[in-house]
Protein backbone atom coordinates (compact mmCIF):
# COMPACT_ATOMS: atom_id res chain seq x y z
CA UNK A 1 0.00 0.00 0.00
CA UNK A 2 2.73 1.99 1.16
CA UNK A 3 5.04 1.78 -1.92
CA UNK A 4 1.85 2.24 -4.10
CA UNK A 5 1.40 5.78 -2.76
CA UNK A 6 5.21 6.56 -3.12
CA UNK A 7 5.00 5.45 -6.88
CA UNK A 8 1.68 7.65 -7.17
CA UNK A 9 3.30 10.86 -5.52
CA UNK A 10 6.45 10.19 -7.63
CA UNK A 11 4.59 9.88 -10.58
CA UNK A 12 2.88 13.12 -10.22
CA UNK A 13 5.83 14.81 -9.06
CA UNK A 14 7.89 13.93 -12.15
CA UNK A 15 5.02 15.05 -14.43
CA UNK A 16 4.49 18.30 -13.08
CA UNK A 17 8.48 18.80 -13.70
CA UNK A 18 7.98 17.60 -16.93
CA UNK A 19 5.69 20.12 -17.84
CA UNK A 20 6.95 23.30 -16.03
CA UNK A 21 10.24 22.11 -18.01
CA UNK A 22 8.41 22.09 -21.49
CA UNK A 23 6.37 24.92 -20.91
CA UNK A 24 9.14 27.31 -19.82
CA UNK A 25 11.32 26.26 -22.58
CA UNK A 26 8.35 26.60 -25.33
CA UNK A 27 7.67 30.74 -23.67
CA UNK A 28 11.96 31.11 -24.68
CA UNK A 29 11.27 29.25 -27.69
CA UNK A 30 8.87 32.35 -28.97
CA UNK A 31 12.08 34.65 -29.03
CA UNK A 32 15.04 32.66 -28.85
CA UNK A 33 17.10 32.36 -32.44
CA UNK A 34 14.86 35.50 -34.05
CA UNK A 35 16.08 38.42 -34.89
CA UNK A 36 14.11 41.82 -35.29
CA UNK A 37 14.75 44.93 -37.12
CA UNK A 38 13.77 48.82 -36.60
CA UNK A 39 15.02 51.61 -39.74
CA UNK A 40 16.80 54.54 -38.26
CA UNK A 41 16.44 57.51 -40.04
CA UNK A 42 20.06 58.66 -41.19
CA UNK A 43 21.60 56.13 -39.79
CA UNK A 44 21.87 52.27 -39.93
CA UNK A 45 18.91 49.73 -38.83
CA UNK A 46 19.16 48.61 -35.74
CA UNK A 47 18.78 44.76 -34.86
CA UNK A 48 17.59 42.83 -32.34
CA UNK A 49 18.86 39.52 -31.41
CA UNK A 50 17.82 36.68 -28.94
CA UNK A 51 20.17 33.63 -28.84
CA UNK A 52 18.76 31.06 -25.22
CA UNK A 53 18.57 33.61 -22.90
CA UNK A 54 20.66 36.49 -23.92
CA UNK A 55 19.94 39.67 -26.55
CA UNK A 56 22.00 41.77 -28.44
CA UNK A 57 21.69 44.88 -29.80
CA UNK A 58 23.66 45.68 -33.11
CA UNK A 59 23.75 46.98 -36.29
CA UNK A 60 23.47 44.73 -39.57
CA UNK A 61 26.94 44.43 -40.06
CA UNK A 62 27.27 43.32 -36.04
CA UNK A 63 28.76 46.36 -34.25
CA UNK A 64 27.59 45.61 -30.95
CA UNK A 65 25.78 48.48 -28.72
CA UNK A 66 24.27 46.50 -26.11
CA UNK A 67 24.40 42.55 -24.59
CA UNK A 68 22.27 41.12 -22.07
CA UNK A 69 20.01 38.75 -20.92
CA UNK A 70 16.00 38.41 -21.03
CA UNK A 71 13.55 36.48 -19.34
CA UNK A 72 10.03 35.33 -20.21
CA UNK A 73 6.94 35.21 -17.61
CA UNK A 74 3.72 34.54 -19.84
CA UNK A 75 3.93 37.43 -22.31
CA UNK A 76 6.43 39.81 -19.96
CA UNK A 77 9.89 39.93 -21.12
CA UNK A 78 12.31 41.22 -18.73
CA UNK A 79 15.44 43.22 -19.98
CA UNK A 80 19.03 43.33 -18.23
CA UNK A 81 22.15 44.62 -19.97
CA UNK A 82 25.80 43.71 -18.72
CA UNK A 83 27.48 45.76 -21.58
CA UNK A 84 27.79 48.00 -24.51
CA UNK A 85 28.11 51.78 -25.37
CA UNK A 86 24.57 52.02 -25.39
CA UNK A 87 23.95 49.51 -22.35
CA UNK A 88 21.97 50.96 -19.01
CA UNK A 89 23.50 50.60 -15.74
CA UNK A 90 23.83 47.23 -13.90
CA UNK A 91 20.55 46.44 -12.52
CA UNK A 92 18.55 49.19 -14.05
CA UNK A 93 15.89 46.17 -15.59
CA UNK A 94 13.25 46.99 -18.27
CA UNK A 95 9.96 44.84 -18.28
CA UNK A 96 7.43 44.94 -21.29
CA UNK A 97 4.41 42.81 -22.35
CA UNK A 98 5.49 41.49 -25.86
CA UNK A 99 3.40 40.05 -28.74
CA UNK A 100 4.79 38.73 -31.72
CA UNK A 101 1.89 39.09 -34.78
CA UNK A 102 2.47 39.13 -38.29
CA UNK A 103 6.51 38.74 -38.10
CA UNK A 104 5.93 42.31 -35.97
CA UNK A 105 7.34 42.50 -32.13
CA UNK A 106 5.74 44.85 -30.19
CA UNK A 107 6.99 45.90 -26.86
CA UNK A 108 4.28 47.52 -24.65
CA UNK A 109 6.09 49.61 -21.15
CA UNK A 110 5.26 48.19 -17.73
CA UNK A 111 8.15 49.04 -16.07
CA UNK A 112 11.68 50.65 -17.18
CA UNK A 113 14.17 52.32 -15.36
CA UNK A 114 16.35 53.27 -18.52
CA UNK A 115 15.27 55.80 -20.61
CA UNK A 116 16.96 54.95 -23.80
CA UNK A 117 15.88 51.31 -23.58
CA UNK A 118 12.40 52.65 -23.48
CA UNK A 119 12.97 54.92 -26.86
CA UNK A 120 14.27 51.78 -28.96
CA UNK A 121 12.14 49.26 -27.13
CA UNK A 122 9.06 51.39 -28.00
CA UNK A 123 9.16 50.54 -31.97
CA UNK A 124 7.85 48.14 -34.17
CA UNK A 125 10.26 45.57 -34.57
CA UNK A 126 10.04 43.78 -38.28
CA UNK A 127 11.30 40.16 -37.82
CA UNK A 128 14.64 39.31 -40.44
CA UNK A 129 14.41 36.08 -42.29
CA UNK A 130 17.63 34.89 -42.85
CA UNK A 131 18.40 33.33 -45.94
CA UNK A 132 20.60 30.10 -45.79
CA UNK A 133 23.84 29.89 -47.72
């Protein structure tokens, strides 16, 4: 009786691991390996890339301006830099809802404590396909 109950708990247990596992990997999944786009007037685009569970900001021809890392809650994505000319200051972390629609990210302000995030973060990002060699 005993052991029956062990194999039921552990049964559950492992399940409900099982799934927090695939369901926090699939909210990454939405971002990670894209790469998004906004036109800068005068200037170079400026792209947005997610690789696991870091970003970087650069230009087309990769000259870096800011590296970080991001985390996903439902549809909030949480931004940290570490570093870059354009980075913010260590733990000044900017949280948006996202939504991804039509190869468009949008970035919608809850909270942000770095005002220049919050100008780039505020566009419409156009996703990049890239083409394979």
């Amino acid at each position: 009786m005993f052991n029956t109950y062990f194999f039921q708990v552990k049964t559950k247990s492992l399940l409900i691991v099982g799934f927090f596992l695939v369901f926090s990997s699939g909210a990454f999944a939405q971002l990670d390996g894209r790469l998004f786009q906004i036109d800068v007037p005068n200037s170079s685009p400026i792209q947005l890339e997610f690789k696991d569970t870091r970003y970087v900001l650069h230009t087309p021809d990769l000259l870096v301006m800011v590296r970080g890392y991001y985390n996903i809650k439902g549809d909030t994505v949480t931004f940290n830099d570490l570093d870059g000319p354009m980075a913010c200051k260590p733990g000044e972390k900017g949280v948006y809802r996202y939504k991804i629609t039509k190869g468009e990210l949008r970035l919608e302000l809850i909270d942000e404590a770095c005002e220049g995030r919050h100008r780039i973060a505020s566009n419409v990002w156009k996703e990049v396909i890239r083409k394979e060699p």
